[in-house]
PDB file of N, CA and C in Angstrom:
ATOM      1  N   UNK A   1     100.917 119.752 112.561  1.00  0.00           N
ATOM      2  CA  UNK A   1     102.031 120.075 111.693  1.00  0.00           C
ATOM      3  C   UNK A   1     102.350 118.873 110.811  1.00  0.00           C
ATOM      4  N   UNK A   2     102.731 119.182 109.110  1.00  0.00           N
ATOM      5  CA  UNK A   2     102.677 117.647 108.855  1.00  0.00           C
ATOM      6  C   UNK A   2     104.234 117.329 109.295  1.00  0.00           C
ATOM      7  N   UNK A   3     104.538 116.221 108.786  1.00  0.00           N
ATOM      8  CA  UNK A   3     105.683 115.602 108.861  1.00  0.00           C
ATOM      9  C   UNK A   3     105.937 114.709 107.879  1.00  0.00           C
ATOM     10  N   UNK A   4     107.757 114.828 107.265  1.00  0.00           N
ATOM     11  CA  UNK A   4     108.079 114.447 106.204  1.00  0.00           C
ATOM     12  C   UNK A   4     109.090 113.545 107.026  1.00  0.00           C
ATOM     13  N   UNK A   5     108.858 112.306 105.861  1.00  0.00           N
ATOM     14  CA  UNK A   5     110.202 111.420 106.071  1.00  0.00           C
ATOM     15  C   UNK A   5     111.076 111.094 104.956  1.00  0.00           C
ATOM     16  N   UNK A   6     112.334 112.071 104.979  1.00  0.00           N
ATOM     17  CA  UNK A   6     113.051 111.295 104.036  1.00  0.00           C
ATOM     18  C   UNK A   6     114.105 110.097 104.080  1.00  0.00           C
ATOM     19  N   UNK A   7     113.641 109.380 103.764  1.00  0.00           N
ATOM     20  CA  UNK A   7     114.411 108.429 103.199  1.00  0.00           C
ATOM     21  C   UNK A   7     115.612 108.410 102.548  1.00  0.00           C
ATOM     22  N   UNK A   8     116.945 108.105 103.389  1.00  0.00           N
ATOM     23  CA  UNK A   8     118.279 108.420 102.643  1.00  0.00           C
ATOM     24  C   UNK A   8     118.712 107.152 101.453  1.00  0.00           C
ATOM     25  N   UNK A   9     119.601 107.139 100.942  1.00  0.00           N
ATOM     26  CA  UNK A   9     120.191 106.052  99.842  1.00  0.00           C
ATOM     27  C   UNK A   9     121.258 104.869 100.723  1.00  0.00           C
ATOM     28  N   UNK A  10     120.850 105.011 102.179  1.00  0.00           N
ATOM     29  CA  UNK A  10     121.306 103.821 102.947  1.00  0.00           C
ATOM     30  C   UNK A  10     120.097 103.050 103.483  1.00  0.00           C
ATOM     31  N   UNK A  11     118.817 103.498 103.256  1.00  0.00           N
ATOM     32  CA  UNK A  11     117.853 103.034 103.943  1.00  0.00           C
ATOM     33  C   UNK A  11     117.223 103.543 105.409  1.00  0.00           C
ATOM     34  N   UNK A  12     118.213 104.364 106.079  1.00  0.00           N
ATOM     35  CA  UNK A  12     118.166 105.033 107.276  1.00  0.00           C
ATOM     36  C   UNK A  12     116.992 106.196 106.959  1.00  0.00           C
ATOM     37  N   UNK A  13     116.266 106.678 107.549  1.00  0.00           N
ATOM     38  CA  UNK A  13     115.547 107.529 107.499  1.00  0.00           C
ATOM     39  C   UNK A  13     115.579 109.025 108.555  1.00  0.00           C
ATOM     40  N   UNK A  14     114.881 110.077 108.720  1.00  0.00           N
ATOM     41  CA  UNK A  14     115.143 111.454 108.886  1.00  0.00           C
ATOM     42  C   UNK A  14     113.391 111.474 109.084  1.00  0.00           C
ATOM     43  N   UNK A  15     112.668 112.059 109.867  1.00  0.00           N
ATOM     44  CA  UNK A  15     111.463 112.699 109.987  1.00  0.00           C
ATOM     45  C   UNK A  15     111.741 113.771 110.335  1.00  0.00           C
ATOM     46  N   UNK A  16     110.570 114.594 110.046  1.00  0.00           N
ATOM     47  CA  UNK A  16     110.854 115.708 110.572  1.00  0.00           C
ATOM     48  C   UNK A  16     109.471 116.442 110.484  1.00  0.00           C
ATOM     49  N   UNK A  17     109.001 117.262 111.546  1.00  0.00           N
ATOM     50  CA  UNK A  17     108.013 118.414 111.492  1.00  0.00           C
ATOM     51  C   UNK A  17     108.050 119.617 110.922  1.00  0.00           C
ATOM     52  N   UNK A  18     107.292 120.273 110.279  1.00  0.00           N
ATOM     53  CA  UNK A  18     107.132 121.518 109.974  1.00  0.00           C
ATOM     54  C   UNK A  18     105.786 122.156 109.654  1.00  0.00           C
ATOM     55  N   UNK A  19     106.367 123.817 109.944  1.00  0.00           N
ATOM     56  CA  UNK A  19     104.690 124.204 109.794  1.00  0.00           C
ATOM     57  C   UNK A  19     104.351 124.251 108.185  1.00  0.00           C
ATOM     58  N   UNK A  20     103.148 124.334 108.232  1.00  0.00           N
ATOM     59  CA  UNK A  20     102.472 124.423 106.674  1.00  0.00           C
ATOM     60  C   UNK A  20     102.917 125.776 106.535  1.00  0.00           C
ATOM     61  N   UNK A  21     103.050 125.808 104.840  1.00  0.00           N
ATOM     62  CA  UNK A  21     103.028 126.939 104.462  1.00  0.00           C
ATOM     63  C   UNK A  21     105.203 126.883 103.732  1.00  0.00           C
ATOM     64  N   UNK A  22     105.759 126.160 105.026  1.00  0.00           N
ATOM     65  CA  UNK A  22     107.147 126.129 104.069  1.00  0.00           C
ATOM     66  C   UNK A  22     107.102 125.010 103.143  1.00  0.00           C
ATOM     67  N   UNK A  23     108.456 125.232 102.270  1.00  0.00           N
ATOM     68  CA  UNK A  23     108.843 123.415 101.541  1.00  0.00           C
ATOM     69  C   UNK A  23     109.342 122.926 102.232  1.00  0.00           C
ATOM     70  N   UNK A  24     109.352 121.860 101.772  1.00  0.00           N
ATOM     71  CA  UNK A  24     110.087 120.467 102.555  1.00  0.00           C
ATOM     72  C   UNK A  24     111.343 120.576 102.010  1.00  0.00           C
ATOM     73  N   UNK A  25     112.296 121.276 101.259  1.00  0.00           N
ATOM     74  CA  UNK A  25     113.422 122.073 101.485  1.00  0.00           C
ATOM     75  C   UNK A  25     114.011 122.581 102.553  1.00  0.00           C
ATOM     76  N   UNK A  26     112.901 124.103 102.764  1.00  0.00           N
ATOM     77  CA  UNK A  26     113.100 124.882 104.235  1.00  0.00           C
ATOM     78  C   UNK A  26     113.088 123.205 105.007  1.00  0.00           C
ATOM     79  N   UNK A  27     112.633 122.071 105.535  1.00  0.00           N
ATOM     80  CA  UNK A  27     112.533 121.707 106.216  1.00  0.00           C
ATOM     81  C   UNK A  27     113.178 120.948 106.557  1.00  0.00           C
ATOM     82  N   UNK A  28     114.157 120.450 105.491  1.00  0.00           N
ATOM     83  CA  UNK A  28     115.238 119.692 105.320  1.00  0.00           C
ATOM     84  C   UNK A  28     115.977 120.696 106.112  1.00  0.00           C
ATOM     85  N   UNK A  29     116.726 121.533 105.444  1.00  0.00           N
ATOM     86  CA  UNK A  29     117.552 122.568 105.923  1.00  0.00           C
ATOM     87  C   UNK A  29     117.632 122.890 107.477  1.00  0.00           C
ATOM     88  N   UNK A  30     116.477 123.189 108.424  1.00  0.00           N
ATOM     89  CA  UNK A  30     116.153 123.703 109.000  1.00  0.00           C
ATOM     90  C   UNK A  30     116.251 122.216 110.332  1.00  0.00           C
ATOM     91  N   UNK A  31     116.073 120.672 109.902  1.00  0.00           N
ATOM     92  CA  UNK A  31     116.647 120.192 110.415  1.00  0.00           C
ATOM     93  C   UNK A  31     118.044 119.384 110.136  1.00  0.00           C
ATOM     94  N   UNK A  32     118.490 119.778 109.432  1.00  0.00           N
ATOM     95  CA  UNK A  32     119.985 119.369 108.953  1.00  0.00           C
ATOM     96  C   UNK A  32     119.787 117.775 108.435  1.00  0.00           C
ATOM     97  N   UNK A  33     118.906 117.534 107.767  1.00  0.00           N
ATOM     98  CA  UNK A  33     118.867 116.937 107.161  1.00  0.00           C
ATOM     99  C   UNK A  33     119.637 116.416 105.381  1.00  0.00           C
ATOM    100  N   UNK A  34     120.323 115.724 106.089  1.00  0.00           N
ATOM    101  CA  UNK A  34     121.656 114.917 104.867  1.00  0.00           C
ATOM    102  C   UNK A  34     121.231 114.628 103.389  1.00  0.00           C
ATOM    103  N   UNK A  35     121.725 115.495 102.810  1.00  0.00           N
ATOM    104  CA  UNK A  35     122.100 115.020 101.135  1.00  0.00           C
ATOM    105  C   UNK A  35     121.144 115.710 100.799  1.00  0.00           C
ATOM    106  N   UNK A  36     120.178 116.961 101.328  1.00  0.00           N
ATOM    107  CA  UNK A  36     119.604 118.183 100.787  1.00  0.00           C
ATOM    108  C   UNK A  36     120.432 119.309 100.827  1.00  0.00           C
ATOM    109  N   UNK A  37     121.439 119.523  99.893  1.00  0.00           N
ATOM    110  CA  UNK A  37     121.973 120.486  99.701  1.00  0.00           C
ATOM    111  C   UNK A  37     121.391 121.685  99.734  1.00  0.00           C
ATOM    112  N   UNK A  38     120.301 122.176  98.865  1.00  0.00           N
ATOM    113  CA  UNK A  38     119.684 123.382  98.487  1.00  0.00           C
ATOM    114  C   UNK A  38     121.056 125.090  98.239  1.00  0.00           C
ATOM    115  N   UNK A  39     121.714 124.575  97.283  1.00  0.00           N
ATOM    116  CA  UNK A  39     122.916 125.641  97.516  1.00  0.00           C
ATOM    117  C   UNK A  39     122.223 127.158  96.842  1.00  0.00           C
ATOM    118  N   UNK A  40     120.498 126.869  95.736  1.00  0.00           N
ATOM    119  CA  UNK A  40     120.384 127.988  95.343  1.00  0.00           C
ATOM    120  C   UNK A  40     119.265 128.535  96.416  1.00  0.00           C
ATOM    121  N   UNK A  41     118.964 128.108  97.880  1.00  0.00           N
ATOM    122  CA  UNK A  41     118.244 128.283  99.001  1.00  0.00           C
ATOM    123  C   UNK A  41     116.905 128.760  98.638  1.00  0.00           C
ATOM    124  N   UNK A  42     116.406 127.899  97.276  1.00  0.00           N
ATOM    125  CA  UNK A  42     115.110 127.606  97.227  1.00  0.00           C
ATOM    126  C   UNK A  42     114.463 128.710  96.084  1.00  0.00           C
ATOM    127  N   UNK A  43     115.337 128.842  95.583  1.00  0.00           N
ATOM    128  CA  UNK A  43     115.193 130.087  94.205  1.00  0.00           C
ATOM    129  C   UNK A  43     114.833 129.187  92.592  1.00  0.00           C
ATOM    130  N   UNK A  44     114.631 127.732  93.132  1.00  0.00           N
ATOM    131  CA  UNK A  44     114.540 127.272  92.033  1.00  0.00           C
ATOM    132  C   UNK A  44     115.511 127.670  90.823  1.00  0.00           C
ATOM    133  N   UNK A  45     116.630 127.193  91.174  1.00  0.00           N
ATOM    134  CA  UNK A  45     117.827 127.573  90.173  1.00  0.00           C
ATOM    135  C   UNK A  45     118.958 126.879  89.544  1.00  0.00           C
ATOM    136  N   UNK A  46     118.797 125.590  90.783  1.00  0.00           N
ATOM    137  CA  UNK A  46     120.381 124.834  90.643  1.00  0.00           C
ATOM    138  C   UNK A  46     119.132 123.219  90.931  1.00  0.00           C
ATOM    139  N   UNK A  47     119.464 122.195  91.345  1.00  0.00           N
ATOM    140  CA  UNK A  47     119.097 120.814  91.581  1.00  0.00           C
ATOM    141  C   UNK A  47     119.626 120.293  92.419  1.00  0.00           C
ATOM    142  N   UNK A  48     120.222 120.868  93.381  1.00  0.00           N
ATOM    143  CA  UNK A  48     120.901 120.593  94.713  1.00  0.00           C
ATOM    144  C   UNK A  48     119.801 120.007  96.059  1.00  0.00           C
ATOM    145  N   UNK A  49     118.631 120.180  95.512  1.00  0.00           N
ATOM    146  CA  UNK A  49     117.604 120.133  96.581  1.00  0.00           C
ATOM    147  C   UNK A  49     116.518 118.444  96.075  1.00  0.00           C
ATOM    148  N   UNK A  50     116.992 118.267  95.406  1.00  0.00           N
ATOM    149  CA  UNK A  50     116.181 117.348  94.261  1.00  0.00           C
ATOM    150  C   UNK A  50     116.294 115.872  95.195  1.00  0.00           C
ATOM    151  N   UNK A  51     114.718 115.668  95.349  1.00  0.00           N
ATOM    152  CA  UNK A  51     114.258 114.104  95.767  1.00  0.00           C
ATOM    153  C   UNK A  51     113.855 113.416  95.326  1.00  0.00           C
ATOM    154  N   UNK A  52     112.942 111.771  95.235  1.00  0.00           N
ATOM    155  CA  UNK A  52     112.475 111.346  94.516  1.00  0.00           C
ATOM    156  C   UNK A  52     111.057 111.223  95.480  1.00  0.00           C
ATOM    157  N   UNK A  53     110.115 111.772  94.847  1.00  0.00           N
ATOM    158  CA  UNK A  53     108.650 111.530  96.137  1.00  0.00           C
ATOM    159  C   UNK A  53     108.342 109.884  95.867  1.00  0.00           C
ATOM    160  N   UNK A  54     108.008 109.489  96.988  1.00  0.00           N
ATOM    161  CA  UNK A  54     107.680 107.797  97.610  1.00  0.00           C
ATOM    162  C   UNK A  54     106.516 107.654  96.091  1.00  0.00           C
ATOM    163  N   UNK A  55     106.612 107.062  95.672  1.00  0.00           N
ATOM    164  CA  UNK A  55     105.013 106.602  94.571  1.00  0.00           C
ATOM    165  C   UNK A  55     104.068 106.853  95.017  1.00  0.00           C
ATOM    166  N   UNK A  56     103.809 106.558  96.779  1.00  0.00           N
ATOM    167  CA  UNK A  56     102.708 106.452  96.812  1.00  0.00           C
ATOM    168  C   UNK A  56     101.946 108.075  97.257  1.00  0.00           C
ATOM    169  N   UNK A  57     102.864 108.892  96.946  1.00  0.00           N
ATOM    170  CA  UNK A  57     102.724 110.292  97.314  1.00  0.00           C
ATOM    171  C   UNK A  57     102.755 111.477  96.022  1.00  0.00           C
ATOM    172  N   UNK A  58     103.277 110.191  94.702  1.00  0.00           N
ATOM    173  CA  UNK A  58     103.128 111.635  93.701  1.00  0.00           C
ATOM    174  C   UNK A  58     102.481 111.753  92.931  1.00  0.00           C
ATOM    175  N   UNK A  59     101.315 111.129  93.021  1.00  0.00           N
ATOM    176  CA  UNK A  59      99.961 111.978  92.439  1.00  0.00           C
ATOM    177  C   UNK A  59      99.429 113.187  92.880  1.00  0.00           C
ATOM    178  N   UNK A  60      99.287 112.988  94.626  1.00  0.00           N
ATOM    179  CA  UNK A  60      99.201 114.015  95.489  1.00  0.00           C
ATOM    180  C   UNK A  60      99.749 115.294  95.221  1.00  0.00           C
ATOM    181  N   UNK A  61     100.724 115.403  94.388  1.00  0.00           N
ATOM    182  CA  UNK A  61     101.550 116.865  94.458  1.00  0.00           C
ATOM    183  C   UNK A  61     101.099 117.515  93.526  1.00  0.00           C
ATOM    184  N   UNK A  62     101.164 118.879  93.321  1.00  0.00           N
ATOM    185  CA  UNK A  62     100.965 119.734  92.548  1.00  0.00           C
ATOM    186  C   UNK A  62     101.586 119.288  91.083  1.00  0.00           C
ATOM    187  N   UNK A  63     101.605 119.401  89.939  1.00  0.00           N
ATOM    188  CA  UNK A  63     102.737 119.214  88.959  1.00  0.00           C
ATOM    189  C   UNK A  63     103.449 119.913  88.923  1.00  0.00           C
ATOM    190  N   UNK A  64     103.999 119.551  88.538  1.00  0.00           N
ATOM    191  CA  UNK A  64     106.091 120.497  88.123  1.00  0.00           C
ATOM    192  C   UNK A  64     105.555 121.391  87.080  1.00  0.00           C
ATOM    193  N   UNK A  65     106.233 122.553  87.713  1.00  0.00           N
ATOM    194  CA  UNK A  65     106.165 123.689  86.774  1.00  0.00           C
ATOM    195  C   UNK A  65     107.267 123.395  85.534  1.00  0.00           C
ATOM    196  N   UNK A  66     107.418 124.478  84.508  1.00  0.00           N
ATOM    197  CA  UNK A  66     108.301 123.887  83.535  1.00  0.00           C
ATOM    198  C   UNK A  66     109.668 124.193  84.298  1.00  0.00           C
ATOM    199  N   UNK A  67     110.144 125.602  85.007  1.00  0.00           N
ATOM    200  CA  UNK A  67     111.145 125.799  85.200  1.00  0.00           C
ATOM    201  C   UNK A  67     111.824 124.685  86.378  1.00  0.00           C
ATOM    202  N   UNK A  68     110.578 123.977  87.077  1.00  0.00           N
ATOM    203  CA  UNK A  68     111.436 122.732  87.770  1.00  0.00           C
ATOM    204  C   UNK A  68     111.591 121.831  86.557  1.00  0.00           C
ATOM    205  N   UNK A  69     110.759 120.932  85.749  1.00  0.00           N
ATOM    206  CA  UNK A  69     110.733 120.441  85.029  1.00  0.00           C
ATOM    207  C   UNK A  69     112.184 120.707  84.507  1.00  0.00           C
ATOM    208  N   UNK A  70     112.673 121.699  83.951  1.00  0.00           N
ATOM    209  CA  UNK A  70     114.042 121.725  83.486  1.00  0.00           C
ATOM    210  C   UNK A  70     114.986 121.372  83.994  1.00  0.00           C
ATOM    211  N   UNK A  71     114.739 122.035  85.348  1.00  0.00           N
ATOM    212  CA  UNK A  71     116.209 121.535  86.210  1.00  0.00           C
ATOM    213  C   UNK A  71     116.497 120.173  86.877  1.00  0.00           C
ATOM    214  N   UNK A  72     115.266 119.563  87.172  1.00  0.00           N
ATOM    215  CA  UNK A  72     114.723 118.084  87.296  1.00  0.00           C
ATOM    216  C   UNK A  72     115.962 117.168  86.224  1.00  0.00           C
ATOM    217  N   UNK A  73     115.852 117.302  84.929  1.00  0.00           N
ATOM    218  CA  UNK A  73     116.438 117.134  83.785  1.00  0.00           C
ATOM    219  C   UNK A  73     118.288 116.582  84.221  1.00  0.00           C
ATOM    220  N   UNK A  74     118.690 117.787  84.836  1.00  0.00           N
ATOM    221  CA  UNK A  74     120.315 118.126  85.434  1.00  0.00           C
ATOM    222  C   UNK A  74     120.267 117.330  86.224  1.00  0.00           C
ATOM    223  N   UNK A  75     119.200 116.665  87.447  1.00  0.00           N
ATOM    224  CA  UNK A  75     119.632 116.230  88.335  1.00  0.00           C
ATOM    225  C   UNK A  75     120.788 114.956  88.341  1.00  0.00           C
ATOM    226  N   UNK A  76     121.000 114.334  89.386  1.00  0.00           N
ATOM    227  CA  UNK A  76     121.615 112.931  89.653  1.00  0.00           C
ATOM    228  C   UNK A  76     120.241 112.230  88.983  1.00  0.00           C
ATOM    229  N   UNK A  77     120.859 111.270  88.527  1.00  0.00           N
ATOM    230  CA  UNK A  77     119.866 110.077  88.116  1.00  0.00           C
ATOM    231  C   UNK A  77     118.200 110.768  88.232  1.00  0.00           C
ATOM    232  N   UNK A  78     117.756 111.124  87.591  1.00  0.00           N
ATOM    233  CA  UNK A  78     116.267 111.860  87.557  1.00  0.00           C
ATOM    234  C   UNK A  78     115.405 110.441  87.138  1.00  0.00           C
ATOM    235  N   UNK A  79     114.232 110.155  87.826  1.00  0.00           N
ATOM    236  CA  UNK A  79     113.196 109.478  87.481  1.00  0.00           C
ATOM    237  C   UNK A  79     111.747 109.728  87.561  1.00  0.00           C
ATOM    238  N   UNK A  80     110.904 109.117  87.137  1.00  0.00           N
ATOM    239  CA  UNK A  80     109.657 110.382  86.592  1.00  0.00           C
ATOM    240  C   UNK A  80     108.892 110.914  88.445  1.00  0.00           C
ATOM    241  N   UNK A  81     109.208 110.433  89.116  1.00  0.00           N
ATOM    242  CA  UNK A  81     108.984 110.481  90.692  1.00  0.00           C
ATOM    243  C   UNK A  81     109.906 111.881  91.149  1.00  0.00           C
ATOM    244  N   UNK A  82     111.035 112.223  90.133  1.00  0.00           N
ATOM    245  CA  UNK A  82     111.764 113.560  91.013  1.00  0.00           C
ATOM    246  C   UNK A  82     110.794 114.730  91.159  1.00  0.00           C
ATOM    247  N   UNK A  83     111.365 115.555  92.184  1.00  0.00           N
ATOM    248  CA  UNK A  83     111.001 116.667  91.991  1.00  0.00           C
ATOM    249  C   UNK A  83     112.227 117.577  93.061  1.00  0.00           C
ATOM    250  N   UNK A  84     112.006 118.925  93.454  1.00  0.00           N
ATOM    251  CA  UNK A  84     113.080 119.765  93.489  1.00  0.00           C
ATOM    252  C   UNK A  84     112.219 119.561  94.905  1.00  0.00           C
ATOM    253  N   UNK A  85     112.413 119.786  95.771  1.00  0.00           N
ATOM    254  CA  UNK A  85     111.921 120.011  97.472  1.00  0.00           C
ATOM    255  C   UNK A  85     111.192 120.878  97.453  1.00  0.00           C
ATOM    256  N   UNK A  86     112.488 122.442  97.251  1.00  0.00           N
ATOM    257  CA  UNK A  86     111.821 123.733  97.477  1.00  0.00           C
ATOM    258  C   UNK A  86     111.170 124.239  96.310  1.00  0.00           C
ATOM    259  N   UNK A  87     110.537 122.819  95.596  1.00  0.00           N
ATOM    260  CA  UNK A  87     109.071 123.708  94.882  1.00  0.00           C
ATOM    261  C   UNK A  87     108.096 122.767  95.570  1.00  0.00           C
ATOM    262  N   UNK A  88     108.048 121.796  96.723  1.00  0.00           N
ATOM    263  CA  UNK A  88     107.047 121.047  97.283  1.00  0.00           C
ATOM    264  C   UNK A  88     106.732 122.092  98.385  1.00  0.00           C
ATOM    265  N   UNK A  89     105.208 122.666  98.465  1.00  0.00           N
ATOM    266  CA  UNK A  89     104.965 123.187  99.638  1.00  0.00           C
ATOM    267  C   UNK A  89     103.997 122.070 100.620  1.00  0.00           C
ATOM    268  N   UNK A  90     104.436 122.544 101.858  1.00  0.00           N
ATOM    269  CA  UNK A  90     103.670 121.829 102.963  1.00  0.00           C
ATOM    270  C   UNK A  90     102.357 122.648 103.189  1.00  0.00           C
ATOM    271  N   UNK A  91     101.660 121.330 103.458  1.00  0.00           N
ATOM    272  CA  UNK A  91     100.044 121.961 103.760  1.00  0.00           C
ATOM    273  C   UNK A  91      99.832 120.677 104.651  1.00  0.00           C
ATOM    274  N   UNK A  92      98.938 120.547 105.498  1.00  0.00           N
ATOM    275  CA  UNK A  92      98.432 119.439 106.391  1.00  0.00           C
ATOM    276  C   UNK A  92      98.021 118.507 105.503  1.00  0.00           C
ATOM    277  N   UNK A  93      97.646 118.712 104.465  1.00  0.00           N
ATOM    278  CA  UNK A  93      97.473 117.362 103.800  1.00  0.00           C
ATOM    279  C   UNK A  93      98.168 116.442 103.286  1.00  0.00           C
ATOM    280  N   UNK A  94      99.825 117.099 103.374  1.00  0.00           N
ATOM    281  CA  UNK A  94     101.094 116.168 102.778  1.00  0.00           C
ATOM    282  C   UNK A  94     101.577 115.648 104.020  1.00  0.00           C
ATOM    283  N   UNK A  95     100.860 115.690 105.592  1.00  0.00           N
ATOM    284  CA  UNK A  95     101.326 114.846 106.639  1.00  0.00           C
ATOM    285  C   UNK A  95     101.704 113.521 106.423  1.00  0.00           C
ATOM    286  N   UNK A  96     102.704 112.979 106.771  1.00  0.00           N
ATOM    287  CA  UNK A  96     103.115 111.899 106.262  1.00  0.00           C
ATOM    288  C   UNK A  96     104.589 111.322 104.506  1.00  0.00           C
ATOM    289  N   UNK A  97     104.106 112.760 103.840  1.00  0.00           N
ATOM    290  CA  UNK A  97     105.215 112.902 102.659  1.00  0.00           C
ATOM    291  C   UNK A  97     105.998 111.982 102.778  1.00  0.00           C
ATOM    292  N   UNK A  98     106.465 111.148 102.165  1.00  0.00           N
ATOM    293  CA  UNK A  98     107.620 110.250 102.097  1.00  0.00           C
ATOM    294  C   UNK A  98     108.644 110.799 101.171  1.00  0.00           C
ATOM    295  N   UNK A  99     109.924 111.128 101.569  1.00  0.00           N
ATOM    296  CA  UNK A  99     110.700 111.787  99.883  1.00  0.00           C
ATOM    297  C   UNK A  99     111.799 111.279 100.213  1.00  0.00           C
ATOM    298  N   UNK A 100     112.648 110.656  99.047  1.00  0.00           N
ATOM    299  CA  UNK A 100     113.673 109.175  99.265  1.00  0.00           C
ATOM    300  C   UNK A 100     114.884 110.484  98.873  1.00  0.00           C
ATOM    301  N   UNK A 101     116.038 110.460  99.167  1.00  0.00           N
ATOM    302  CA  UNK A 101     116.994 111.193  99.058  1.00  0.00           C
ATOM    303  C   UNK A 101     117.945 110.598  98.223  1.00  0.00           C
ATOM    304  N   UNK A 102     118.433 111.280  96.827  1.00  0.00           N
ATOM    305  CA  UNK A 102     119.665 110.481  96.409  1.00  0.00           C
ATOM    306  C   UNK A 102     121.026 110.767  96.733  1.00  0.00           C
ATOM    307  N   UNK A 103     121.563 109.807  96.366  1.00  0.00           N
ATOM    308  CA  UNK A 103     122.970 109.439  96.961  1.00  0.00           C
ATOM    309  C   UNK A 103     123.954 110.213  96.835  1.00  0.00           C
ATOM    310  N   UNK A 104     123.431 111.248  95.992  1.00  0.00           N
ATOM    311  CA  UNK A 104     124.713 112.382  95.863  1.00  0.00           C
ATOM    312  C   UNK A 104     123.492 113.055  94.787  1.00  0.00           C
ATOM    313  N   UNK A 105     123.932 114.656  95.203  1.00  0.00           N
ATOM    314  CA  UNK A 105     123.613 116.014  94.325  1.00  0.00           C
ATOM    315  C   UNK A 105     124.804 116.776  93.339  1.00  0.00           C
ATOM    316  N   UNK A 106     124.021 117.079  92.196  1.00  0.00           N
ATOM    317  CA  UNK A 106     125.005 117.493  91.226  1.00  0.00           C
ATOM    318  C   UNK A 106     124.761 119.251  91.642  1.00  0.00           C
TER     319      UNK A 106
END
């Protein structure tokens, strides 16, 4: 199962397991993991879910579709590293994901 660590805006960190196939949204959520809001529960709609992936992890990702791309835009402080969670899907090959959490969601 991979496993994601996010990284909060105190430095404290959160791991967590999940099966492939959800986002690292669902996975936030699912372990109550802090300062992932997700209020549009993964409908890609609002920026409540929005992380910044570790550098050394965002080549690895799929690219941003435009409709994240937009909402990316709204977030808190957006830098070219954001992306929305619940458009990151888990597959065994993102074991390890690093995704830094910001300090507050708009």
């Amino acid at each position: 199962m991979p496993r994601i660590t996010f990284v909060h805006s105190d430095d404290s960190a959160t791991t967590v397991e999940a099966r492939p196939g959800i986002t690292a949204m669902e996975a936030a959520r699912a372990n109550n993991v802090r300062g992932i809001k997700a209020e549009c529960g993964g409908e890609c709609s609002c920026s409540t879910c929005h992380c910044y992936v570790d550098p050394a992890w965002a080549d690895l990702l799929p690219p941003k579709r435009n409709e994240e791309a937009d909402l990316v835009e709204f977030a808190w402080e957006p830098r070219p590293t954001s992306r929305l969670s619940c458009q990151i899907l888990l597959t065994e090959a993102l074991d390890g994901l690093v995704l830094h959490v910001p300090a507050r969601q708009l």
